[in-house]
PDB file of N, CA and C in Angstrom:
ATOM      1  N   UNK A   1     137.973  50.703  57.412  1.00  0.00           N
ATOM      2  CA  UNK A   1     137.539  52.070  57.597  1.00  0.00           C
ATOM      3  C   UNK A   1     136.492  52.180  58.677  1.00  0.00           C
ATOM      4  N   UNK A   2     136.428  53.370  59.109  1.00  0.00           N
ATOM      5  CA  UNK A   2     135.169  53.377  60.266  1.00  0.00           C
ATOM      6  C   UNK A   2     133.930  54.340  59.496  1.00  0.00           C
ATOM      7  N   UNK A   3     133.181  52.849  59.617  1.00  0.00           N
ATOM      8  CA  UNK A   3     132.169  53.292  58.317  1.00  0.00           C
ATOM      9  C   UNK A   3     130.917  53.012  59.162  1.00  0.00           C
ATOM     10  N   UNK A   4     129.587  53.951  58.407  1.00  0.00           N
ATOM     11  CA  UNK A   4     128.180  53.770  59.497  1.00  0.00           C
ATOM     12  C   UNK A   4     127.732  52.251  58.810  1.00  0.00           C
ATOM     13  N   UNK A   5     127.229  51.015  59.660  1.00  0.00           N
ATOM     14  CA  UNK A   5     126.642  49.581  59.501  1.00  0.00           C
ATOM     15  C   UNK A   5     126.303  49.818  57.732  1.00  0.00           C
ATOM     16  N   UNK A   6     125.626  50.721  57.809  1.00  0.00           N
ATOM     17  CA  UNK A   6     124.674  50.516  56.115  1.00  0.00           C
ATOM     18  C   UNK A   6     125.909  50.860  55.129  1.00  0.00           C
ATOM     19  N   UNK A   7     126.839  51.896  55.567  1.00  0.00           N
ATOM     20  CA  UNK A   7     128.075  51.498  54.255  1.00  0.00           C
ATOM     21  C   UNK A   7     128.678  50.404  54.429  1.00  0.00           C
ATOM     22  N   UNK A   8     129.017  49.688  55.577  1.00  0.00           N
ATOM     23  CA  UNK A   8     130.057  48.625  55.705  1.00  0.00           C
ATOM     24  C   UNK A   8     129.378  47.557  55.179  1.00  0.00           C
ATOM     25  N   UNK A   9     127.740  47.403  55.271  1.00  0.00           N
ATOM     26  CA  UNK A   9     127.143  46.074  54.566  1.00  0.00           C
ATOM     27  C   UNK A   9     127.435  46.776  52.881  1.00  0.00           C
ATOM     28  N   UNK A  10     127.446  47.532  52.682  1.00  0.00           N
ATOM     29  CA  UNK A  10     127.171  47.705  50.784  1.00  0.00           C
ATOM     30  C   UNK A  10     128.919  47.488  50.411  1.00  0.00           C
ATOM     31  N   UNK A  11     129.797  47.986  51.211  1.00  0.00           N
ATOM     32  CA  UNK A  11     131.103  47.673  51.033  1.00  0.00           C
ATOM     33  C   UNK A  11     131.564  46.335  50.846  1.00  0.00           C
ATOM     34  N   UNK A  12     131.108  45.824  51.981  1.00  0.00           N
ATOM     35  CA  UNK A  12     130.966  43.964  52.022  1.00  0.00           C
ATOM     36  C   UNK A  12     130.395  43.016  50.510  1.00  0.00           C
ATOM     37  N   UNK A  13     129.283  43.740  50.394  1.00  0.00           N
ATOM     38  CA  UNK A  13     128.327  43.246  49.558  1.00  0.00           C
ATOM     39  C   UNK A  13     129.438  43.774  48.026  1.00  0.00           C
ATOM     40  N   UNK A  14     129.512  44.721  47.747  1.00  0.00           N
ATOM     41  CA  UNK A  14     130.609  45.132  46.323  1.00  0.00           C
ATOM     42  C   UNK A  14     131.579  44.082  46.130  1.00  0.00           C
ATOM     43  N   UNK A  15     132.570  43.927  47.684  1.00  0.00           N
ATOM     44  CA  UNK A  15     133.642  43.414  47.308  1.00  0.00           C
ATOM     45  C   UNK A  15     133.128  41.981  46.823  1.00  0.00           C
ATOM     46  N   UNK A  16     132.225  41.097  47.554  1.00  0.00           N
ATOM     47  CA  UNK A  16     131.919  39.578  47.098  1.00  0.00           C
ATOM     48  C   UNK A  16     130.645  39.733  46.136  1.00  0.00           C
ATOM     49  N   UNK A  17     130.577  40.823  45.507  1.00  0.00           N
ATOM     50  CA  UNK A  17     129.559  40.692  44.298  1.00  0.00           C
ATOM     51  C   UNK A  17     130.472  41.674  42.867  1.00  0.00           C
ATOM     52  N   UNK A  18     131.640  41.958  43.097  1.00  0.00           N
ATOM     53  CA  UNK A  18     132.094  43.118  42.167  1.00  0.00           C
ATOM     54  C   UNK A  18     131.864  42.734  40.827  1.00  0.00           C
ATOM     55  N   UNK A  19     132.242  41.345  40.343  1.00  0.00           N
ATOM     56  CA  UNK A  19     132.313  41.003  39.441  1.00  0.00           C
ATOM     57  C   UNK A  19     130.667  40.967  38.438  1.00  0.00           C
ATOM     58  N   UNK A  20     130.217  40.935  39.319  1.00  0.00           N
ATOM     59  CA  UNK A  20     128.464  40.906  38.593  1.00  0.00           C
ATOM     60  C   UNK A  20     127.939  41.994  38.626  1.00  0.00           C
ATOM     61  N   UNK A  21     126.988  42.114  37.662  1.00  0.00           N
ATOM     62  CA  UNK A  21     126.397  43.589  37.493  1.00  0.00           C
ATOM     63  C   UNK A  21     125.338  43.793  38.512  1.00  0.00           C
ATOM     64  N   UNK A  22     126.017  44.590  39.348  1.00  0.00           N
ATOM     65  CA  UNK A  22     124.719  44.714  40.773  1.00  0.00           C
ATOM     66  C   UNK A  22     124.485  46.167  40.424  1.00  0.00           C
ATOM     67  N   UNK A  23     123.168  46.203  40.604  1.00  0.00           N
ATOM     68  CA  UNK A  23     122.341  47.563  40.261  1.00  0.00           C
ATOM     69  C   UNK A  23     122.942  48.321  41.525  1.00  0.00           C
ATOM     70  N   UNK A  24     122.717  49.424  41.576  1.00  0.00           N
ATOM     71  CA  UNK A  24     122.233  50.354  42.189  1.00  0.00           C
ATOM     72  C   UNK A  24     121.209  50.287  43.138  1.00  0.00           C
ATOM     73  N   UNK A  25     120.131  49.981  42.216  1.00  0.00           N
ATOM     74  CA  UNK A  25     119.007  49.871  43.289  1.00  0.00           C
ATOM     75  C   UNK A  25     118.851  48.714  44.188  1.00  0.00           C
ATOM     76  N   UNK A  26     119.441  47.478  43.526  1.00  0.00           N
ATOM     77  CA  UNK A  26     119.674  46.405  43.986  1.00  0.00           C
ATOM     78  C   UNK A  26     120.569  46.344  45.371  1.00  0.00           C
ATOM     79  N   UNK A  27     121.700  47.621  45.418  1.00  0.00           N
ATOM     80  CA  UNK A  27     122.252  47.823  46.424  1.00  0.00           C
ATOM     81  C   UNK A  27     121.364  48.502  47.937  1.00  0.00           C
ATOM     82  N   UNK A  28     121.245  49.281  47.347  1.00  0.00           N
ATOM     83  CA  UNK A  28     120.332  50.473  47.859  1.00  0.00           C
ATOM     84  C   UNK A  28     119.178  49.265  48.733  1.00  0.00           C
ATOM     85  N   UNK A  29     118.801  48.753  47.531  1.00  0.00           N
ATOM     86  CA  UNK A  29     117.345  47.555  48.828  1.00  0.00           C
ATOM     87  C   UNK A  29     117.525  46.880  49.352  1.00  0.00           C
ATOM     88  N   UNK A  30     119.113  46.191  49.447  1.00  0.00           N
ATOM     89  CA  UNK A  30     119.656  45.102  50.065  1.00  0.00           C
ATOM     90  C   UNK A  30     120.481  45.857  51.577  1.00  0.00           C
ATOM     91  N   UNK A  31     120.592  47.351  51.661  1.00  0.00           N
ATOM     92  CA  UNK A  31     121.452  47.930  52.550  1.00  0.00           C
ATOM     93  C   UNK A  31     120.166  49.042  53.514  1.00  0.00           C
ATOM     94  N   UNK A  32     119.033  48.627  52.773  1.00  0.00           N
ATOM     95  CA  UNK A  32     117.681  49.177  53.448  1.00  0.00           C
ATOM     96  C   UNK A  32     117.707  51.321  53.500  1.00  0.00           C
ATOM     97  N   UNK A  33     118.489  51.433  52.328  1.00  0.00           N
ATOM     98  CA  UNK A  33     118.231  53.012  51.394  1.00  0.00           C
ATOM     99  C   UNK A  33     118.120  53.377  50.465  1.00  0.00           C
ATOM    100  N   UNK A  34     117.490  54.743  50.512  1.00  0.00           N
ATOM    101  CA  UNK A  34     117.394  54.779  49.004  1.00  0.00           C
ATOM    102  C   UNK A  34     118.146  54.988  48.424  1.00  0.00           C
ATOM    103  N   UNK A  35     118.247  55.297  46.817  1.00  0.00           N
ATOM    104  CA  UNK A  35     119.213  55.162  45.885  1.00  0.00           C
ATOM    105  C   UNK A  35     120.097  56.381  46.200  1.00  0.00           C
ATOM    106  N   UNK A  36     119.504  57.706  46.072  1.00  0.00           N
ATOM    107  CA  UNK A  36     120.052  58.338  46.237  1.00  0.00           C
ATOM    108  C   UNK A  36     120.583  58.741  47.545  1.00  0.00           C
ATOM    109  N   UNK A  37     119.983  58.607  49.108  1.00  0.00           N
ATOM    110  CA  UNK A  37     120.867  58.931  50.094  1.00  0.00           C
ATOM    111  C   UNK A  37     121.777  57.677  49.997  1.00  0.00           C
ATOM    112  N   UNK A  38     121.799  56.333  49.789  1.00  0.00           N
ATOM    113  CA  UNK A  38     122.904  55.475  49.419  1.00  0.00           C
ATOM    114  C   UNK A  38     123.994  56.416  48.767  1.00  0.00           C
ATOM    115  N   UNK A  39     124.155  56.789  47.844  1.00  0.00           N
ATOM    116  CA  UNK A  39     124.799  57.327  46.649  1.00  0.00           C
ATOM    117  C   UNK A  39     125.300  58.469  47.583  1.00  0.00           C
ATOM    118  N   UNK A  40     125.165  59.219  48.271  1.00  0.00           N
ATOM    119  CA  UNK A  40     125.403  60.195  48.548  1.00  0.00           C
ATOM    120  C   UNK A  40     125.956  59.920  50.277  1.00  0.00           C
ATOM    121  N   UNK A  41     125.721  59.325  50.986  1.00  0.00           N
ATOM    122  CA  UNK A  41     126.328  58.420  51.900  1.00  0.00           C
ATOM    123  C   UNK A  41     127.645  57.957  51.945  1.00  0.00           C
ATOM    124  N   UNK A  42     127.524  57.461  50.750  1.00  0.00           N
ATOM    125  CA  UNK A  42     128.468  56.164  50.412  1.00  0.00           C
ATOM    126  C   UNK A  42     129.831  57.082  49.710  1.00  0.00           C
ATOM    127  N   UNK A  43     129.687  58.045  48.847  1.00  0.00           N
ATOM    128  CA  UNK A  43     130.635  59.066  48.083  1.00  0.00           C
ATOM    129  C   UNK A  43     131.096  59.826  49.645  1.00  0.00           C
ATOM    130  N   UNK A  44     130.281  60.160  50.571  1.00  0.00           N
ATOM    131  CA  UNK A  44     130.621  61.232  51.808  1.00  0.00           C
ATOM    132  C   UNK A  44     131.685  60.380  52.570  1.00  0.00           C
ATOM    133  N   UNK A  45     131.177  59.013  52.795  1.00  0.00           N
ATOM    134  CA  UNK A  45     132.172  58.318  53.622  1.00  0.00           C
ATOM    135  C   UNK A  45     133.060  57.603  53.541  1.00  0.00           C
ATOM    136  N   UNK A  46     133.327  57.256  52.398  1.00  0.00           N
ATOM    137  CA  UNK A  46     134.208  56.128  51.235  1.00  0.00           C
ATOM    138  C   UNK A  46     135.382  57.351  50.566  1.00  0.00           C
ATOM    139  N   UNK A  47     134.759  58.311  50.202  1.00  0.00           N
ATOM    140  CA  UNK A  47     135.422  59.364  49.471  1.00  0.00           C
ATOM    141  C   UNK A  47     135.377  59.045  47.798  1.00  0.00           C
ATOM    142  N   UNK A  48     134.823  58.277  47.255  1.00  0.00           N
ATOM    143  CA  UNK A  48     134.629  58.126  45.891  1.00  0.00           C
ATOM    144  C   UNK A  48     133.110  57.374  45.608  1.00  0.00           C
ATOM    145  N   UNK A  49     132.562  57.832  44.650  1.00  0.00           N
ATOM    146  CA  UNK A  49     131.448  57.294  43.823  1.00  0.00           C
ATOM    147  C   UNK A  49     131.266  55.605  44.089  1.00  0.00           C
ATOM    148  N   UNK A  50     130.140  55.236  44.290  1.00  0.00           N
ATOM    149  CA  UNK A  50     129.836  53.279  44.096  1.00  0.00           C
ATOM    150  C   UNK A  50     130.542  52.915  42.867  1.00  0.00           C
ATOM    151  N   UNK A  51     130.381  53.461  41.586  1.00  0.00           N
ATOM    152  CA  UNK A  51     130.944  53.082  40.287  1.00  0.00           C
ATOM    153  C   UNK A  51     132.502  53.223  40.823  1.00  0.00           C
ATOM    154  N   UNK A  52     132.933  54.312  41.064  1.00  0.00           N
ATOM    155  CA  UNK A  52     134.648  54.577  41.071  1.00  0.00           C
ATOM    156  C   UNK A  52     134.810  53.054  42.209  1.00  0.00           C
ATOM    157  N   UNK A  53     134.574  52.643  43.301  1.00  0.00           N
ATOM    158  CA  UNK A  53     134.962  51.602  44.009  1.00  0.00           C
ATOM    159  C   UNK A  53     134.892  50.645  43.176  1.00  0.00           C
ATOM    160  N   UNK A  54     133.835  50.411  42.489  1.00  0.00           N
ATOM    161  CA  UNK A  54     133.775  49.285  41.937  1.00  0.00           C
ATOM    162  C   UNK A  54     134.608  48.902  40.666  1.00  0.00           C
ATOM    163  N   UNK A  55     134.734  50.024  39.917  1.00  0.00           N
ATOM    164  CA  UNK A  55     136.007  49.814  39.118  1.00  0.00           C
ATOM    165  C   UNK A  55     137.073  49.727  39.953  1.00  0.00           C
ATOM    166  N   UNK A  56     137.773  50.220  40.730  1.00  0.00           N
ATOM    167  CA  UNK A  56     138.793  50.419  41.780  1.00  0.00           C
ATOM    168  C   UNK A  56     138.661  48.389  42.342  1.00  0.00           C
ATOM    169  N   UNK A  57     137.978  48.465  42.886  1.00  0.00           N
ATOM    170  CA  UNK A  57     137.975  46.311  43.397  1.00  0.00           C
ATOM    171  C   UNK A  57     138.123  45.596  42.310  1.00  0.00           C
ATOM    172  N   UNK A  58     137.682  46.089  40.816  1.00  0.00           N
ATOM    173  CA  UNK A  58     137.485  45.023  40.083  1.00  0.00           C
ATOM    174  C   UNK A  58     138.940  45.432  39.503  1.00  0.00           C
ATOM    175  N   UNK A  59     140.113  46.434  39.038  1.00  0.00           N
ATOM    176  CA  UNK A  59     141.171  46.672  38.690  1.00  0.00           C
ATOM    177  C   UNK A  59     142.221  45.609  39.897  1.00  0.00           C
ATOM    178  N   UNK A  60     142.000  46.068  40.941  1.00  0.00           N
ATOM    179  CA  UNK A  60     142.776  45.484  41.871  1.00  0.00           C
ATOM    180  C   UNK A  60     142.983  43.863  41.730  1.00  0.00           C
ATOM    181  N   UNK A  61     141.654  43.121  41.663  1.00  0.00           N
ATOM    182  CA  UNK A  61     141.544  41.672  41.194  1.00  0.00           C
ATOM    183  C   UNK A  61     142.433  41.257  39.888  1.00  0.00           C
ATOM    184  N   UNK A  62     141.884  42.699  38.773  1.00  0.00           N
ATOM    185  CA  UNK A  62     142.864  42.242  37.588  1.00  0.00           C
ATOM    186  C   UNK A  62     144.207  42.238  37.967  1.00  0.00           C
ATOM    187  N   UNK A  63     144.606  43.211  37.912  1.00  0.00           N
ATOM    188  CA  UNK A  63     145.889  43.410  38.892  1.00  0.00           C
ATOM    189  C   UNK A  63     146.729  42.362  39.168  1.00  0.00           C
ATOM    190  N   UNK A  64     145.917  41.795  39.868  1.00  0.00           N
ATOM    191  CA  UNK A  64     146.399  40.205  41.042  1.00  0.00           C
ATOM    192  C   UNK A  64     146.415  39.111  39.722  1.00  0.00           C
ATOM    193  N   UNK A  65     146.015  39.236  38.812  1.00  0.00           N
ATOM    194  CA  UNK A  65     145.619  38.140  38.168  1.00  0.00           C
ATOM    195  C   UNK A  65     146.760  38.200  36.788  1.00  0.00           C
ATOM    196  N   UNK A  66     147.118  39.235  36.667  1.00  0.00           N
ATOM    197  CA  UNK A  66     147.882  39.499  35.663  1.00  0.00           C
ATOM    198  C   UNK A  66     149.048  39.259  36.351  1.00  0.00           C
ATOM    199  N   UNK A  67     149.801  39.708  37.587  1.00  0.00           N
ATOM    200  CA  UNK A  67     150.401  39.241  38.548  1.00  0.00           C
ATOM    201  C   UNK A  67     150.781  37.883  38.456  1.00  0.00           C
ATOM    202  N   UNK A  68     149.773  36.941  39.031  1.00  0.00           N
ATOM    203  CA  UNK A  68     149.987  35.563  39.441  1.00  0.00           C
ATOM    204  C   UNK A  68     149.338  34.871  38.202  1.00  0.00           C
ATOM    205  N   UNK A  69     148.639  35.205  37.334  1.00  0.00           N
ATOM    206  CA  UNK A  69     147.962  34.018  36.263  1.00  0.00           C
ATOM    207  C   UNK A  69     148.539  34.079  34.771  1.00  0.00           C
ATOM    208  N   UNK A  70     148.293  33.388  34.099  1.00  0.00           N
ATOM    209  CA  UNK A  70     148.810  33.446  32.681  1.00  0.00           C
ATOM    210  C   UNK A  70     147.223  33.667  31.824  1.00  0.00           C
ATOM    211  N   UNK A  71     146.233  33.976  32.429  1.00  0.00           N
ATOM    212  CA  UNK A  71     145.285  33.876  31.712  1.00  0.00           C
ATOM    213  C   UNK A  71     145.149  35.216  30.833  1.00  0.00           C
ATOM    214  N   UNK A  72     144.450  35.122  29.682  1.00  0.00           N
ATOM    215  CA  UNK A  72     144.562  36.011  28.698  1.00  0.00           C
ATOM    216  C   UNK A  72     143.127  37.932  29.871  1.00  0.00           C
ATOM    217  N   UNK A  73     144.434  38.708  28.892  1.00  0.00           N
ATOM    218  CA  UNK A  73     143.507  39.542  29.224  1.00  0.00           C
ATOM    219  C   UNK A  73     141.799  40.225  28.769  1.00  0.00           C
ATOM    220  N   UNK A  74     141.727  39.127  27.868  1.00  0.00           N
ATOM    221  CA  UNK A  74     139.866  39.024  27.864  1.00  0.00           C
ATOM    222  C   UNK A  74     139.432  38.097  29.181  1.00  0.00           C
ATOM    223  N   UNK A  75     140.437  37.359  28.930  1.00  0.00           N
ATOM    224  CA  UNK A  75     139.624  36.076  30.525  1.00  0.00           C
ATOM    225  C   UNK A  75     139.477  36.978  31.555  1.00  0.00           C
ATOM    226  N   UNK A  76     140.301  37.967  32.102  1.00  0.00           N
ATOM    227  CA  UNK A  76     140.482  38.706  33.330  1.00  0.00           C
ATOM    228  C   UNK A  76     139.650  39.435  32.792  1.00  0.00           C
ATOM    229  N   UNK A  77     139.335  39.960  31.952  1.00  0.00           N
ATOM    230  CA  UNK A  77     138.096  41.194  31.934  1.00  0.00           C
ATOM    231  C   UNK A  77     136.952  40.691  31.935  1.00  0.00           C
ATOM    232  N   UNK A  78     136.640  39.415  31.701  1.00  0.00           N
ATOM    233  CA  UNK A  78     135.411  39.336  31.997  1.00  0.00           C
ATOM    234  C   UNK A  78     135.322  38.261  33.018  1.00  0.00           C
ATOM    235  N   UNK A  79     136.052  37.690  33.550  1.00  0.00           N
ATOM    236  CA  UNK A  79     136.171  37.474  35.067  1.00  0.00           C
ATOM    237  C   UNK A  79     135.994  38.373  36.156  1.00  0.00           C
ATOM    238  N   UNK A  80     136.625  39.274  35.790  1.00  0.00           N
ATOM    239  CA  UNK A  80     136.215  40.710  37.001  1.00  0.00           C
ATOM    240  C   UNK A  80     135.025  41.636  36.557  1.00  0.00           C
ATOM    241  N   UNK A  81     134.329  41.107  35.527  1.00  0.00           N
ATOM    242  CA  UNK A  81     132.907  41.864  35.148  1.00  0.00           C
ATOM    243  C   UNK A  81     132.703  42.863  34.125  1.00  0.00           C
ATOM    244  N   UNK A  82     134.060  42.792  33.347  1.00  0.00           N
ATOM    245  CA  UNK A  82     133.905  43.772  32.412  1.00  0.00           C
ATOM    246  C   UNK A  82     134.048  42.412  30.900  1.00  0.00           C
ATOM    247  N   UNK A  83     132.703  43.321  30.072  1.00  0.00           N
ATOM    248  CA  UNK A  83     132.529  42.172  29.004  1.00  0.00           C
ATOM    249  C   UNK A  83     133.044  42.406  27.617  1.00  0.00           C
ATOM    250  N   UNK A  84     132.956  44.286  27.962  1.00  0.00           N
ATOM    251  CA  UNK A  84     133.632  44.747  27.043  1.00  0.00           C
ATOM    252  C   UNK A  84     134.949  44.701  26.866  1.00  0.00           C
ATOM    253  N   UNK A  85     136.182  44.345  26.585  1.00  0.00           N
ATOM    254  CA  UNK A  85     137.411  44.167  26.876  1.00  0.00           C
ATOM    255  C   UNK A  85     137.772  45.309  26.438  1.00  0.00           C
ATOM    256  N   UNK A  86     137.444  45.863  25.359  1.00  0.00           N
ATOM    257  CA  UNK A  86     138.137  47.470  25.462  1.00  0.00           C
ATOM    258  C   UNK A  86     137.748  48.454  26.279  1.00  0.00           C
ATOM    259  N   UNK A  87     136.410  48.490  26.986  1.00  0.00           N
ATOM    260  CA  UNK A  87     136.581  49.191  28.088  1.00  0.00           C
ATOM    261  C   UNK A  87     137.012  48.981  29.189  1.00  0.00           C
ATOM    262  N   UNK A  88     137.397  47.739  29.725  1.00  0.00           N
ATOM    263  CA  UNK A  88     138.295  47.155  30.683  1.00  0.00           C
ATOM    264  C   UNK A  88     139.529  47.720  30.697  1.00  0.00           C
ATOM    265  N   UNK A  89     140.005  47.676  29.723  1.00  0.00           N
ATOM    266  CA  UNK A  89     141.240  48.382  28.963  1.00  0.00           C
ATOM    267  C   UNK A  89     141.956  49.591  29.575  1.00  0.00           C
ATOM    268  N   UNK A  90     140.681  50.384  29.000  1.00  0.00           N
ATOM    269  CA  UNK A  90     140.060  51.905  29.618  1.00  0.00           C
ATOM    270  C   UNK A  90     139.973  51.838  31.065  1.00  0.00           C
ATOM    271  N   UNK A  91     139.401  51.343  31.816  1.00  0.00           N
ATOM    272  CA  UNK A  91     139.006  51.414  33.289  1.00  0.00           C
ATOM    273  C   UNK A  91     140.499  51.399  33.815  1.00  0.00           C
ATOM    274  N   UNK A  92     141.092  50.048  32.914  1.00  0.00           N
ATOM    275  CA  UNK A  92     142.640  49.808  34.009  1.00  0.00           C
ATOM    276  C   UNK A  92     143.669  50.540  33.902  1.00  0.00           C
ATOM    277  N   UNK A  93     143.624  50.994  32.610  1.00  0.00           N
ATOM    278  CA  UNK A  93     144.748  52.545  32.484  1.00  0.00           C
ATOM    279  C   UNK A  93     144.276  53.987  32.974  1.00  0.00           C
ATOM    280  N   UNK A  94     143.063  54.304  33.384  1.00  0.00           N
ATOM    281  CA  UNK A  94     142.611  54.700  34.182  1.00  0.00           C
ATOM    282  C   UNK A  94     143.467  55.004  35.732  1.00  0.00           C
ATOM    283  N   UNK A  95     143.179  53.405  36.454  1.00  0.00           N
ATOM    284  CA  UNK A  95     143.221  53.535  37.635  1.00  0.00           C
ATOM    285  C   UNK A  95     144.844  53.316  37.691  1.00  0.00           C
ATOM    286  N   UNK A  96     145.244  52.323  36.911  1.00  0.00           N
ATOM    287  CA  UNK A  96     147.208  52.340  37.009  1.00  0.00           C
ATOM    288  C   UNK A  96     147.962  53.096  36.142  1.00  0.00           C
ATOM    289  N   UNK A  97     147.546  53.792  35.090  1.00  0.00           N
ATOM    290  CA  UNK A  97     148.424  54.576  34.301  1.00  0.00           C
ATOM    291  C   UNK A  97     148.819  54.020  33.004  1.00  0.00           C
ATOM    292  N   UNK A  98     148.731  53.100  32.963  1.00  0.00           N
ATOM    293  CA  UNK A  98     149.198  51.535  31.882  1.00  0.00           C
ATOM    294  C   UNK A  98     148.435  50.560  31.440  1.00  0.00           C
ATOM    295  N   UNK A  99     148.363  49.915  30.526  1.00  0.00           N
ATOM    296  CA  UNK A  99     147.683  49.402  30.256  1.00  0.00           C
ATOM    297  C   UNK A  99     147.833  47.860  30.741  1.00  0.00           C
ATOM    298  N   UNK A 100     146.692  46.681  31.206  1.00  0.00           N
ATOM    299  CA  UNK A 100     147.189  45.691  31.499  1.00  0.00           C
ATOM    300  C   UNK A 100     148.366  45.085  30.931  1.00  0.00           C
ATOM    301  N   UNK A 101     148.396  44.621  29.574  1.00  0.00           N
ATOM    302  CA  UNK A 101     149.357  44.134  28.728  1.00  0.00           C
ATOM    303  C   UNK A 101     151.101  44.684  29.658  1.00  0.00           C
ATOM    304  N   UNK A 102     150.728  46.322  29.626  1.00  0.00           N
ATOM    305  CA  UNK A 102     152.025  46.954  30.026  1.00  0.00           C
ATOM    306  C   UNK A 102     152.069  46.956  31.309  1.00  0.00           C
ATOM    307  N   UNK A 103     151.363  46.381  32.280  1.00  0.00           N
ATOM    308  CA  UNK A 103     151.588  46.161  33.664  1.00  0.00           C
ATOM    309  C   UNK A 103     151.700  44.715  33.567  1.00  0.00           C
ATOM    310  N   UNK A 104     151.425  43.910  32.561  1.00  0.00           N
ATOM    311  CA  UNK A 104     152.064  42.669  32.948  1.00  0.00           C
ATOM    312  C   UNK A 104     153.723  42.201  32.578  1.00  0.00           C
ATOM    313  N   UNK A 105     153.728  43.065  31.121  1.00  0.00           N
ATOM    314  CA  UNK A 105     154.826  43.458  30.932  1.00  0.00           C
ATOM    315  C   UNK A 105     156.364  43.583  32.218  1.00  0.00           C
ATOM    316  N   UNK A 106     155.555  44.971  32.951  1.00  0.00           N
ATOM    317  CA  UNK A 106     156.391  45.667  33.856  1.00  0.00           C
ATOM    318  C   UNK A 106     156.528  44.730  35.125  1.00  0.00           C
ATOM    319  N   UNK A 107     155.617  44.052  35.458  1.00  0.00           N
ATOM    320  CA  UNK A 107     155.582  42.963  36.464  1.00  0.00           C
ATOM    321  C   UNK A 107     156.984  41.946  36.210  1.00  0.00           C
ATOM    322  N   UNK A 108     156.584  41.789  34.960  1.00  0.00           N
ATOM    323  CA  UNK A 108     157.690  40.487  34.336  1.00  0.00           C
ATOM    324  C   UNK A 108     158.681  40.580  34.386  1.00  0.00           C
ATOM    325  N   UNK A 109     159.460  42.322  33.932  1.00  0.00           N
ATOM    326  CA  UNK A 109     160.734  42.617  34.092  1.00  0.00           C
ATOM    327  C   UNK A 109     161.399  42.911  35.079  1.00  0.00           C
ATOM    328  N   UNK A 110     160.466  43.397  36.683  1.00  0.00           N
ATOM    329  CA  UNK A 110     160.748  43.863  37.492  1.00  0.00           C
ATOM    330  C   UNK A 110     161.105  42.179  38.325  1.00  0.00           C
ATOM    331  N   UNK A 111     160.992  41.372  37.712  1.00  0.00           N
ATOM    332  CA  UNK A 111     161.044  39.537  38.631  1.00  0.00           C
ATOM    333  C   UNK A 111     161.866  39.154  38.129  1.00  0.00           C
ATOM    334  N   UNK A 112     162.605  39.997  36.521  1.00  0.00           N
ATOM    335  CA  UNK A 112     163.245  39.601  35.834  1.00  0.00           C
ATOM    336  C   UNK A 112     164.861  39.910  36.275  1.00  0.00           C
TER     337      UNK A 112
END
C-alpha cells in the first residue's frame, strides 16, 4: 500500500509482532505518535481499526495453518495470540464466515 513511513513502520511492526499482545501504546511509542493520532492515522489510511488488522493477520496465519498443519485448533489459537480459544473461534467466523473446524473441513473436501 502507499502508506505515510509512520504507518508502514506500525504495519511492519503488527505483521512480525501479531501474535503477542502489543499495546497500543507500545505501538504508538515505537512509531514516534500518539495513541490517538496513531489510531486515527492508521484507520484513515489502512481503512480499518489496529484491532480489526490485527485480528485480520492473525486469522490469515490461522487460515494457513489449518490449510497446511494438522495441529489442533487450540495450538493455532494460541500460536496466533489468541488464548482464549473460544474467542478465536469468534474472531475467525467473523472474518471467514465459518468456523475453523468448518474451514478445515471445507479445505479437505475441496483436495478431496
Amino acid at each position: 500500500g502507499n502508506y505515510s513511513p509512520s504507518i508502514r513502520k506500525a504495519i511492519d511492526t503488527l505483521r512480525h509482532n501479531y501474535s503477542q499482545d502489543l499495546g497500543l501504546s507500545d505501538l504508538s511509542e515505537h512509531v514516534g505518535m500518539s495513541v490517538s493520532h496513531l489510531s486515527r492515522t492508521f484507520s484513515k489510511e489502512v481503512g480499518m481499526s489496529i484491532s480489526q488488522y490485527i485480528a485480520a493477520l492473525r486469522c490469515e496465519e490461522a487460515a494457513s495453518m489449518l490449510k497446511n498443519s494438522d495441529a489442533s485448533i487450540q495450538e493455532i489459537s494460541a500460536y496466533v495470540g489468541y488464548l482464549d480459544n473460544n474467542y478465536f473461534v469468534k474472531v475467525f467466523k467473523k472474518q471467514y464466515g465459518m468456523t475453523p473446524t468448518e474451514y478445515r473441513a471445507g479445505k479437505s473436501a475441496n483436495e478431496a
